[in-house]
PDB file of N, CA and C in Angstrom:
ATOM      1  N   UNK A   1       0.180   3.924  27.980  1.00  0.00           N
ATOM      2  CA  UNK A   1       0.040   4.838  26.867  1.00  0.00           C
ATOM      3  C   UNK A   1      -1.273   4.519  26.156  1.00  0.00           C
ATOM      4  N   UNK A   2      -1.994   5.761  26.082  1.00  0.00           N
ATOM      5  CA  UNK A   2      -3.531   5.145  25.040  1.00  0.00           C
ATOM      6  C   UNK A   2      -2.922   4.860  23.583  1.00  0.00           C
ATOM      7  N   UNK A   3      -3.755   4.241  22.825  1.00  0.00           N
ATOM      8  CA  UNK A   3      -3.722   4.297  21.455  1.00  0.00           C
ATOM      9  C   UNK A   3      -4.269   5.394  20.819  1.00  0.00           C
ATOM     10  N   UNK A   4      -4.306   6.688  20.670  1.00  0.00           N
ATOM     11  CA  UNK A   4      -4.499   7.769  20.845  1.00  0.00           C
ATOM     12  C   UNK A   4      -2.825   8.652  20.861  1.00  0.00           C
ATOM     13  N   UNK A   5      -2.340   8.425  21.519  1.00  0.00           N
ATOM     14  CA  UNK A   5      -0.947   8.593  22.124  1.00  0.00           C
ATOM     15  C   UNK A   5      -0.145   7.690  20.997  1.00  0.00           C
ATOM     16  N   UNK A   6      -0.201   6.771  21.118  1.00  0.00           N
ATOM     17  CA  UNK A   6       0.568   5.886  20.708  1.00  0.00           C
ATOM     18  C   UNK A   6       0.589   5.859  18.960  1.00  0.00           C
ATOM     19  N   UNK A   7      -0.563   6.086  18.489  1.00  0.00           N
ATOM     20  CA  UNK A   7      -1.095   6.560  16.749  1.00  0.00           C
ATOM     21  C   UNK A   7      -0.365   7.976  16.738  1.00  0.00           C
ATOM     22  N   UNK A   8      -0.416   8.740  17.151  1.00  0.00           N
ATOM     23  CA  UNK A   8       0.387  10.110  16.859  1.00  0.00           C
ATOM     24  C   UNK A   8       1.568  10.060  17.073  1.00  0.00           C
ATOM     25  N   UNK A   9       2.454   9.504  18.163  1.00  0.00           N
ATOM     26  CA  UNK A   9       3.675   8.605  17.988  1.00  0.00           C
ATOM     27  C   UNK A   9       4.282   8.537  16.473  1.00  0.00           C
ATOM     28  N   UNK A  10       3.578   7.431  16.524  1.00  0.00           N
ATOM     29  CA  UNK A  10       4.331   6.686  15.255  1.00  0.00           C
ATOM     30  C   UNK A  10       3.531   7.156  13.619  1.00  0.00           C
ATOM     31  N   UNK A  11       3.025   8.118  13.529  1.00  0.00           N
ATOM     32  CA  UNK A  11       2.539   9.068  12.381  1.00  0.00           C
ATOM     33  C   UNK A  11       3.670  10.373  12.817  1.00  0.00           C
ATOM     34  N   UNK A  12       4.276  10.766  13.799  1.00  0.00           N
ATOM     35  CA  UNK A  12       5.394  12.066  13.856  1.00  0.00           C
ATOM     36  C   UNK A  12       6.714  10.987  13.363  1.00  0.00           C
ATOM     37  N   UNK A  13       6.500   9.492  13.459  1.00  0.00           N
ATOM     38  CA  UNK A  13       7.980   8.929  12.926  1.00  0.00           C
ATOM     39  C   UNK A  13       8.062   8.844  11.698  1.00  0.00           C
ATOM     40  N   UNK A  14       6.784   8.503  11.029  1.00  0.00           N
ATOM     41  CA  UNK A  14       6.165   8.692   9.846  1.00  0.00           C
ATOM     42  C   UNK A  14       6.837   9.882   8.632  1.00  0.00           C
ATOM     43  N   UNK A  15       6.324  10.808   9.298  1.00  0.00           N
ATOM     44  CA  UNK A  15       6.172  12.316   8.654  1.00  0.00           C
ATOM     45  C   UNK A  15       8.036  12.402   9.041  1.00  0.00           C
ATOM     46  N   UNK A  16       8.783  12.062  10.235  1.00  0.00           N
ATOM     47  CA  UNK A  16       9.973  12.350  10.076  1.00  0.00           C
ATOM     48  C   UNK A  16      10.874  11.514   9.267  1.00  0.00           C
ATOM     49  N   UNK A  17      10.398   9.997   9.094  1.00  0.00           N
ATOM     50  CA  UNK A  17      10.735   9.382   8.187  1.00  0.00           C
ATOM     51  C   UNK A  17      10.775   9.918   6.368  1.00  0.00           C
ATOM     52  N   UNK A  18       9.312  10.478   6.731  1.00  0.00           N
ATOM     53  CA  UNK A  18       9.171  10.999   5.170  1.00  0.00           C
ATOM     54  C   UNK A  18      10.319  12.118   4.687  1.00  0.00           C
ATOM     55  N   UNK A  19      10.201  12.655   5.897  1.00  0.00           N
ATOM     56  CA  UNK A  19      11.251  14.213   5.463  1.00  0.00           C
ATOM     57  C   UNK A  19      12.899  13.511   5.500  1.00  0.00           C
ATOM     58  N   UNK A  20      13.337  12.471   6.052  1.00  0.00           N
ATOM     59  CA  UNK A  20      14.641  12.164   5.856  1.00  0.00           C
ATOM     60  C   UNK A  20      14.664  11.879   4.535  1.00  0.00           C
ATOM     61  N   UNK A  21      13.532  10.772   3.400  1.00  0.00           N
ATOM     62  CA  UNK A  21      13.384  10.640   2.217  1.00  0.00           C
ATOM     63  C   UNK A  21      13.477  11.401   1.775  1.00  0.00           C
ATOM     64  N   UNK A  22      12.945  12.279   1.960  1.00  0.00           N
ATOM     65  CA  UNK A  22      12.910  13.519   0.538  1.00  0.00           C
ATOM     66  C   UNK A  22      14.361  14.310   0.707  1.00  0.00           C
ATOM     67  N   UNK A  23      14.786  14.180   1.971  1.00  0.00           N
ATOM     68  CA  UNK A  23      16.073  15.093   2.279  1.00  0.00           C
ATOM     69  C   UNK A  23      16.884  13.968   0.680  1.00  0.00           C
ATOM     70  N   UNK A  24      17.086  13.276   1.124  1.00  0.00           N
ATOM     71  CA  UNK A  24      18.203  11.709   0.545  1.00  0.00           C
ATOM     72  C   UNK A  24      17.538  12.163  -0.933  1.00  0.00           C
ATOM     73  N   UNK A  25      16.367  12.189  -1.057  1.00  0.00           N
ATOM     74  CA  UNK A  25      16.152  11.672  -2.170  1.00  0.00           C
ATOM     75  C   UNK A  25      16.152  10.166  -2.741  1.00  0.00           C
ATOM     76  N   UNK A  26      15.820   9.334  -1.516  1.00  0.00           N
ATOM     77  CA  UNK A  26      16.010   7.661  -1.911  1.00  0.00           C
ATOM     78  C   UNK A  26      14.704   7.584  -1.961  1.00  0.00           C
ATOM     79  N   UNK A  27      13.943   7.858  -2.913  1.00  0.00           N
ATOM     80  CA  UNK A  27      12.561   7.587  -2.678  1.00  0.00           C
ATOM     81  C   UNK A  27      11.788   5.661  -2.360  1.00  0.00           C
ATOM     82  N   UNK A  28      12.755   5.504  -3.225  1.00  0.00           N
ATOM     83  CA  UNK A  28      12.227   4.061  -3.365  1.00  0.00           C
ATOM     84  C   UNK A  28      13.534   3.010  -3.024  1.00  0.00           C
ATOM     85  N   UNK A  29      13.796   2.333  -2.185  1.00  0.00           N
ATOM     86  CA  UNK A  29      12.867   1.993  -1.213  1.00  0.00           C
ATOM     87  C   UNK A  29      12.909   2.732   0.266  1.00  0.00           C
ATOM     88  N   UNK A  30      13.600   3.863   0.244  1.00  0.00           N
ATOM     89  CA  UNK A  30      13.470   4.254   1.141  1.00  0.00           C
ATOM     90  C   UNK A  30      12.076   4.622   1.910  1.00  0.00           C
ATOM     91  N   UNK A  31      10.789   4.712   1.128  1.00  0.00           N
ATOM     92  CA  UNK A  31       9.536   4.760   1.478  1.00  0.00           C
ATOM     93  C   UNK A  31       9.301   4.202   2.199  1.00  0.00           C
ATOM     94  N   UNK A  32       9.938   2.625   1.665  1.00  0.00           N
ATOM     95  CA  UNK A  32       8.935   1.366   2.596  1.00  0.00           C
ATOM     96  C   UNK A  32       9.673   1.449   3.845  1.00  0.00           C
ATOM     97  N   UNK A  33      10.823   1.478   4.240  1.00  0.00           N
ATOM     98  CA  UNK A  33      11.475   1.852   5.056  1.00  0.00           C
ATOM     99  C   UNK A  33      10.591   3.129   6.203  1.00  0.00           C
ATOM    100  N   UNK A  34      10.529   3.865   5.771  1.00  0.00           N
ATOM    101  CA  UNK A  34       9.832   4.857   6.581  1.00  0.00           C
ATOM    102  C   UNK A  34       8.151   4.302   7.122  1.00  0.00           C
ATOM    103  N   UNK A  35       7.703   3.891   6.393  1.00  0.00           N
ATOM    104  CA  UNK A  35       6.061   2.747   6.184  1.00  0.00           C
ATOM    105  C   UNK A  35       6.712   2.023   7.488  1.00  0.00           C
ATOM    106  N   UNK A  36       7.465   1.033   7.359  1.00  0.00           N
ATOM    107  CA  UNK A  36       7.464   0.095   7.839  1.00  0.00           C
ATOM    108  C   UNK A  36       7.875   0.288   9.343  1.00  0.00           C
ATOM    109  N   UNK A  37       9.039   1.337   9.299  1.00  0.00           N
ATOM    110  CA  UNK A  37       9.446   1.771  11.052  1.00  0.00           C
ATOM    111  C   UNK A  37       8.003   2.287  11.825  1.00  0.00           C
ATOM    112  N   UNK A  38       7.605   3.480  10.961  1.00  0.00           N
ATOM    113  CA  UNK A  38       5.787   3.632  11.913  1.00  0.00           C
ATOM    114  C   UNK A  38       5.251   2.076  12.232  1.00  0.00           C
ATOM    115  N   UNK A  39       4.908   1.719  11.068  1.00  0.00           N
ATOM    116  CA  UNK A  39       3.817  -0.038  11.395  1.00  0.00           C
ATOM    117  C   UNK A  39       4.598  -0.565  12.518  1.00  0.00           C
ATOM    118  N   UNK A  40       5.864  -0.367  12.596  1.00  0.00           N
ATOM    119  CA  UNK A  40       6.582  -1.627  13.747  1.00  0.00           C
ATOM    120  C   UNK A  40       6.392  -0.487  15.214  1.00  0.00           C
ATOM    121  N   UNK A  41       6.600   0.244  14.885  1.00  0.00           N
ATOM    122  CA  UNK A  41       5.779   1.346  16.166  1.00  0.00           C
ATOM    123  C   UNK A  41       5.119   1.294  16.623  1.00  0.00           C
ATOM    124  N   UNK A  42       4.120   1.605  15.881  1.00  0.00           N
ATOM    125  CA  UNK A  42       2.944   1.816  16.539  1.00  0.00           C
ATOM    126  C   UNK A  42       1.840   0.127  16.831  1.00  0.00           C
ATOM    127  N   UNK A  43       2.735  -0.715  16.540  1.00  0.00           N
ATOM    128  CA  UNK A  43       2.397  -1.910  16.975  1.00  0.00           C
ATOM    129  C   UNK A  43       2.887  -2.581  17.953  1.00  0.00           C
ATOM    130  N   UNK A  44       4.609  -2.093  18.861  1.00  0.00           N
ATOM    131  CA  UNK A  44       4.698  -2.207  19.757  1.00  0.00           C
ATOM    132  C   UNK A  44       4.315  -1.530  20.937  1.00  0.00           C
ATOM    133  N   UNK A  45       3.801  -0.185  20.341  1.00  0.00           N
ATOM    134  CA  UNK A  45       3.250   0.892  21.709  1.00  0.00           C
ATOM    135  C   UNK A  45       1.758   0.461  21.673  1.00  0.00           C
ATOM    136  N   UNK A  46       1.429   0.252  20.662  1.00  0.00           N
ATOM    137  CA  UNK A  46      -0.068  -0.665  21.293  1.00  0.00           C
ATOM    138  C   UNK A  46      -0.251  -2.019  21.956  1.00  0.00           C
ATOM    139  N   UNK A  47       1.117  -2.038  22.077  1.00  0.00           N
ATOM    140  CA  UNK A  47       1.029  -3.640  22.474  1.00  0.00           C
ATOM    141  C   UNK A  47       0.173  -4.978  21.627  1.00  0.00           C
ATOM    142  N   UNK A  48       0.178  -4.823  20.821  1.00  0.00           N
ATOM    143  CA  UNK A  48       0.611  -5.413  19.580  1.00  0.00           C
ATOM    144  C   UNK A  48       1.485  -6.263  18.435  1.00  0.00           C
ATOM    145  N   UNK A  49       2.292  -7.211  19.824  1.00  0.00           N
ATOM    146  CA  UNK A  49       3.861  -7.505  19.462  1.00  0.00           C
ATOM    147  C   UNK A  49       3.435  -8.334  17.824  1.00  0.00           C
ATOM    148  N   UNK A  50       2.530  -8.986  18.010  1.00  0.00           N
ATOM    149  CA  UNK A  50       2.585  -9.731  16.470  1.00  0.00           C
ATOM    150  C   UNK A  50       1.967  -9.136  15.284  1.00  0.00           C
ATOM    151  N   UNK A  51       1.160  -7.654  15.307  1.00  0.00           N
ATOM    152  CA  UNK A  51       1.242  -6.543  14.280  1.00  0.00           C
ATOM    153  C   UNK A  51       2.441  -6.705  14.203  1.00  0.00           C
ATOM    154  N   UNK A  52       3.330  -5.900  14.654  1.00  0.00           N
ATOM    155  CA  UNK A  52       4.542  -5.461  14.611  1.00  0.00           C
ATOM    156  C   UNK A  52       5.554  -6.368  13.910  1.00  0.00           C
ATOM    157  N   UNK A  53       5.588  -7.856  14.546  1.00  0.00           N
ATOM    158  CA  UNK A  53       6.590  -8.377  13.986  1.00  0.00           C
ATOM    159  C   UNK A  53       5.772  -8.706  12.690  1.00  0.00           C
ATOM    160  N   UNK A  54       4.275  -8.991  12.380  1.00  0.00           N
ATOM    161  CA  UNK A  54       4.313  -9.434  11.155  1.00  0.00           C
ATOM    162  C   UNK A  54       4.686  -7.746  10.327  1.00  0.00           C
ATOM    163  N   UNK A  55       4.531  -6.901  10.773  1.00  0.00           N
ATOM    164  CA  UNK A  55       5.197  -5.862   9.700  1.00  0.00           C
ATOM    165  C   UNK A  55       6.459  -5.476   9.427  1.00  0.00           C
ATOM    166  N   UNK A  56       7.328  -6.213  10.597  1.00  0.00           N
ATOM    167  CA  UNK A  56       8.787  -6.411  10.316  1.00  0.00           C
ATOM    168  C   UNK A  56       9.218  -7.532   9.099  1.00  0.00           C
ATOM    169  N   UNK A  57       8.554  -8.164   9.128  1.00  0.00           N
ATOM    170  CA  UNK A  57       8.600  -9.439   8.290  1.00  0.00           C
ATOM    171  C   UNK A  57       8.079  -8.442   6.324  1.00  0.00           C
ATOM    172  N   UNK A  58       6.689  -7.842   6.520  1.00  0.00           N
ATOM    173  CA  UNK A  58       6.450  -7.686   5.518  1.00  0.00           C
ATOM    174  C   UNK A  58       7.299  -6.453   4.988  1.00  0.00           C
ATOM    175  N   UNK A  59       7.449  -5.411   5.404  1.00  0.00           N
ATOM    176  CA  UNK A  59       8.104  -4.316   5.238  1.00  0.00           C
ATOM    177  C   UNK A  59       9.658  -4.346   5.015  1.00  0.00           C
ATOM    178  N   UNK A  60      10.253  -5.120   6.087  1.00  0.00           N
ATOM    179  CA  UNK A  60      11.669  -5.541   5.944  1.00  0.00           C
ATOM    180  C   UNK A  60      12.043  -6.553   4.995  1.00  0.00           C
ATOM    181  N   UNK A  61      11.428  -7.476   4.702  1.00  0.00           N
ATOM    182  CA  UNK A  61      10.985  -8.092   3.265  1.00  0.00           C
ATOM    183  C   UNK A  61      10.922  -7.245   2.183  1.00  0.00           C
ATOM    184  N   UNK A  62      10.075  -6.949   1.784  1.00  0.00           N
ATOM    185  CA  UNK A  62      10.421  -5.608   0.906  1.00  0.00           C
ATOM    186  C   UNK A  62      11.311  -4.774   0.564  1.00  0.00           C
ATOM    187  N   UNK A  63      11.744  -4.228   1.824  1.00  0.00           N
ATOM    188  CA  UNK A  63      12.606  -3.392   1.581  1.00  0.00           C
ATOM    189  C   UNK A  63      14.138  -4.333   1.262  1.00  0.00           C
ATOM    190  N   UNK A  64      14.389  -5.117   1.887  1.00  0.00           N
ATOM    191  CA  UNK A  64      15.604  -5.867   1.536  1.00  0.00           C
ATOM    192  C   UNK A  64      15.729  -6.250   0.181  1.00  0.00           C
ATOM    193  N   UNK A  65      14.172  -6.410  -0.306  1.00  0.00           N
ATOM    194  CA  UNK A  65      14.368  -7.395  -1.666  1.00  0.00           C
ATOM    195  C   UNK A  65      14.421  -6.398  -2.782  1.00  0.00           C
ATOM    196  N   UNK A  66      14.270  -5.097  -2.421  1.00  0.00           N
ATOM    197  CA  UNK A  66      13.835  -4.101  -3.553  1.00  0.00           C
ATOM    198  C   UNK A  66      15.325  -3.050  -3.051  1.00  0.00           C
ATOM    199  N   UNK A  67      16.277  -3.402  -2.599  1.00  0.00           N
ATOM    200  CA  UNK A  67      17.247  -2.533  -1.858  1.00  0.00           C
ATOM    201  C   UNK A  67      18.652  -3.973  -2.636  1.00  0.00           C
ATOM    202  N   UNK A  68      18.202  -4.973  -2.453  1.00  0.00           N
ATOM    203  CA  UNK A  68      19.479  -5.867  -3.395  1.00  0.00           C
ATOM    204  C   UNK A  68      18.569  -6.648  -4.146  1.00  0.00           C
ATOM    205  N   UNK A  69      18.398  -6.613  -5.333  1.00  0.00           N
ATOM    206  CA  UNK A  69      17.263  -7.826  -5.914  1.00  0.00           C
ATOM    207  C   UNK A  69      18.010  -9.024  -5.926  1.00  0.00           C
ATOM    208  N   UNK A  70      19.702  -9.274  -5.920  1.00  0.00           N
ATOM    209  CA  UNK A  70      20.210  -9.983  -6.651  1.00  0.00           C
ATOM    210  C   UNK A  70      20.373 -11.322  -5.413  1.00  0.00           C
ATOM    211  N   UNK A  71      20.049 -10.783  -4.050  1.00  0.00           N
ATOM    212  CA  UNK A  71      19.942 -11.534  -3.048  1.00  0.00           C
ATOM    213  C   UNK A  71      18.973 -13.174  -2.928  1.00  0.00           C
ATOM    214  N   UNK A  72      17.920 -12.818  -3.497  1.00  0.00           N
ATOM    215  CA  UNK A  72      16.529 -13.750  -4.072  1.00  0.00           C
ATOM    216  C   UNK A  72      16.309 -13.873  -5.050  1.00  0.00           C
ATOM    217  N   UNK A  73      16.451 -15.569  -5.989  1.00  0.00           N
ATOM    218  CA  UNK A  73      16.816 -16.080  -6.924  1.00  0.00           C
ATOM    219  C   UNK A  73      15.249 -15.288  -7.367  1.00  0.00           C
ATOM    220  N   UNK A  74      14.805 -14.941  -8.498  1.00  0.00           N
ATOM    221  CA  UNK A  74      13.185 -14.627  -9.038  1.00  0.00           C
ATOM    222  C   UNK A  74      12.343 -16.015  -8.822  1.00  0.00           C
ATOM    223  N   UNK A  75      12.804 -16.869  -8.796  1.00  0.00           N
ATOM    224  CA  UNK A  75      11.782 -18.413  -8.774  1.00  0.00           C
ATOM    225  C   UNK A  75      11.480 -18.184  -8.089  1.00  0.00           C
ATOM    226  N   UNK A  76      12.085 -17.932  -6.589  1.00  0.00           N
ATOM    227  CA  UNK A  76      11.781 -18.194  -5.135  1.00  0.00           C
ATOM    228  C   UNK A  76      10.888 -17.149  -4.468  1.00  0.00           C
ATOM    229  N   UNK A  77      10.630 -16.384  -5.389  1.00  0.00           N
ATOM    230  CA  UNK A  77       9.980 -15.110  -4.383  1.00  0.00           C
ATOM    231  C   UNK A  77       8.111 -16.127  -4.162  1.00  0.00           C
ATOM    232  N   UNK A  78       7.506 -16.246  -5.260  1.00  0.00           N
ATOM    233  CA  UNK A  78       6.380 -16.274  -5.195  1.00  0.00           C
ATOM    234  C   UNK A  78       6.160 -17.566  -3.632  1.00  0.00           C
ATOM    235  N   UNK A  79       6.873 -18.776  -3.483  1.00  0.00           N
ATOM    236  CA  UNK A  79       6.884 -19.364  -2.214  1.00  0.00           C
ATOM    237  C   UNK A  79       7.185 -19.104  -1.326  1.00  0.00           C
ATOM    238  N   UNK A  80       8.160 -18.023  -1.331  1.00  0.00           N
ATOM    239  CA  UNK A  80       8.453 -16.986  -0.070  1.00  0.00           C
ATOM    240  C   UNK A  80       7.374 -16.138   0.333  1.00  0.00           C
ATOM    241  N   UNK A  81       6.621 -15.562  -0.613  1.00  0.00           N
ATOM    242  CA  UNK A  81       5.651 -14.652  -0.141  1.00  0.00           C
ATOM    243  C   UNK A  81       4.845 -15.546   0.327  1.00  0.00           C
ATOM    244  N   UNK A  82       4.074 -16.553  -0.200  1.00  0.00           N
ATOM    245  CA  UNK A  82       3.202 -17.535   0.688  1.00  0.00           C
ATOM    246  C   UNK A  82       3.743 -17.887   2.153  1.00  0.00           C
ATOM    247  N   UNK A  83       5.153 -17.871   1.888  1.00  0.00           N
ATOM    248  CA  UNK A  83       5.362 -18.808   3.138  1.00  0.00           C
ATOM    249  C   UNK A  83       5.528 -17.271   4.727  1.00  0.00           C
ATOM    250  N   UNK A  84       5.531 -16.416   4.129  1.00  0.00           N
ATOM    251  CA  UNK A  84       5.156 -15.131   5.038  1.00  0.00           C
ATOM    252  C   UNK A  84       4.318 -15.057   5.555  1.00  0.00           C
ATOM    253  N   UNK A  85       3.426 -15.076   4.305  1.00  0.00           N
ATOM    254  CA  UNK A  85       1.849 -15.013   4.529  1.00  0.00           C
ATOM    255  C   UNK A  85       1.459 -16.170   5.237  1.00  0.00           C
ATOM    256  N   UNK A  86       1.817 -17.059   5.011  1.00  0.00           N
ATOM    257  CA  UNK A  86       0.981 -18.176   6.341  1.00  0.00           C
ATOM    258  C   UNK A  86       1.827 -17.520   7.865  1.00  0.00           C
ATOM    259  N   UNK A  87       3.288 -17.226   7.794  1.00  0.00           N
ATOM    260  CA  UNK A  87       3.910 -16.725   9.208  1.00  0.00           C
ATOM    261  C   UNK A  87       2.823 -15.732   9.560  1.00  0.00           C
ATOM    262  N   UNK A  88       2.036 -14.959   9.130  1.00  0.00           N
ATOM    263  CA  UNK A  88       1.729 -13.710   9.313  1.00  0.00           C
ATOM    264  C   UNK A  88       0.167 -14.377   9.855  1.00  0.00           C
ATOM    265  N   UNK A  89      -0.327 -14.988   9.259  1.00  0.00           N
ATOM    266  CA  UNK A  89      -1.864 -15.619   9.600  1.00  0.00           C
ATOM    267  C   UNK A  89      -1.458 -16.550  11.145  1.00  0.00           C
ATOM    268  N   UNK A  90      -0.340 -16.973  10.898  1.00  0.00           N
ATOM    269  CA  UNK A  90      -0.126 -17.740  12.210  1.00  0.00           C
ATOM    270  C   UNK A  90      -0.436 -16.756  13.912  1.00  0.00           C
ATOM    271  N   UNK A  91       0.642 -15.568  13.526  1.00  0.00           N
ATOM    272  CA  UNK A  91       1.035 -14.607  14.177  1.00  0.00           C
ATOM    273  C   UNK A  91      -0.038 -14.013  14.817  1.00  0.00           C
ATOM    274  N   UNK A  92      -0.972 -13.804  13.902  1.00  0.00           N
ATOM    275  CA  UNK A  92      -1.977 -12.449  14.309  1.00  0.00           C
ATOM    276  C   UNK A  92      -3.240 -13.787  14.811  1.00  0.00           C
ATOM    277  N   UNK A  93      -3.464 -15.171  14.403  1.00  0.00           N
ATOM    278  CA  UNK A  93      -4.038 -15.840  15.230  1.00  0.00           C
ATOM    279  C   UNK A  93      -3.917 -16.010  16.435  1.00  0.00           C
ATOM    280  N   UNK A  94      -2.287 -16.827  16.609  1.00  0.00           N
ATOM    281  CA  UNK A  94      -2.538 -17.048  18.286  1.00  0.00           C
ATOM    282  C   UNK A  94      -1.694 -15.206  19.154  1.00  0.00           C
ATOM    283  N   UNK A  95      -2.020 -14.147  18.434  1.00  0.00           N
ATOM    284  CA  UNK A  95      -1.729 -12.820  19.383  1.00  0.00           C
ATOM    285  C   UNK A  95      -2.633 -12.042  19.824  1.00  0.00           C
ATOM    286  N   UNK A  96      -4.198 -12.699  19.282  1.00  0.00           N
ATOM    287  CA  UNK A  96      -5.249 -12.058  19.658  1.00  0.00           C
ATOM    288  C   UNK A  96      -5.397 -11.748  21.139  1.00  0.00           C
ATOM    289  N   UNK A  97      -5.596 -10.557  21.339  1.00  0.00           N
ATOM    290  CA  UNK A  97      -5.411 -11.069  22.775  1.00  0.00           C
ATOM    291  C   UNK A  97      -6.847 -11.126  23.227  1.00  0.00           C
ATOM    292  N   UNK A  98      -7.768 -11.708  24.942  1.00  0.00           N
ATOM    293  CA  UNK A  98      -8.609 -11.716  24.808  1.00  0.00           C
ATOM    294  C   UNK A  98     -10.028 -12.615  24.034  1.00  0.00           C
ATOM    295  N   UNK A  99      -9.112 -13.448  23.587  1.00  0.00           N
ATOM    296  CA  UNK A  99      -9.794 -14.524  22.635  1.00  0.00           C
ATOM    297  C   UNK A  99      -9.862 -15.435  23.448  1.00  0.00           C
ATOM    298  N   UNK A 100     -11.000 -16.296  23.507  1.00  0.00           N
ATOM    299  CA  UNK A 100     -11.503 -17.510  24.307  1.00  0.00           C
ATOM    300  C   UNK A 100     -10.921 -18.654  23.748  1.00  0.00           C
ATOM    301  N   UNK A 101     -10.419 -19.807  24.164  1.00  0.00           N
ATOM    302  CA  UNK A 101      -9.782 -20.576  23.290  1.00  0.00           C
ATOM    303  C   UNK A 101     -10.903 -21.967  23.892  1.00  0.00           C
ATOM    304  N   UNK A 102     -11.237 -22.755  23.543  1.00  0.00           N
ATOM    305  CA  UNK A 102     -11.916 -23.670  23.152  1.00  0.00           C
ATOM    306  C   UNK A 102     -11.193 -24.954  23.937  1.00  0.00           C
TER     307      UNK A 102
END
């Protein structure tokens, strides 16, 4: 599949995501929800597995935490988000693909 193919893909899951929102009327968080199924899309049809999972991580994060707040004590968020964010720097380091390694 080109990336070409694969970007219009997951922008029609997008736009159908959007229209289930507005059907519901869950705007929030149902947004990120819709955001986040394209990003995990169109990062596995590009072959892209660690886009993808780091946008499962960031998006599904989100959406979980803004869908029950009462799940994550408030202290804990700000070391949680760091500790993503290094998962996510890890991820997209060693998934480069094509990278010469030393």
């Amino acid at each position: 599949m080109t990336q070409k193919q694969a970007n219009g893909i997951s922008s029609a899951i997008l736009l159908f995501g959007l229209a289930i929102v507005a059907f519901t009327h869950a705007w929030w968080p149902g947004i990120l929800l819709a955001i986040g199924v394209s990003a995990i899309l169109r990062g596995v049809l590009n072959a892209h597995f660690g886009e993808a999972f780091a946008s499962f991580l960031i998006f599904g994060g989100l959406f979980l935490y803004f869908q029950y707040p009462n799940i994550i004590p408030s202290e804990h968020i700000l070391p949680l988000i760091f500790v993503v964010i290094g998962v996510i720097v890890l991820i997209r380091e060693f998934s480069k693909k094509g990278k010469k390694r030393k």
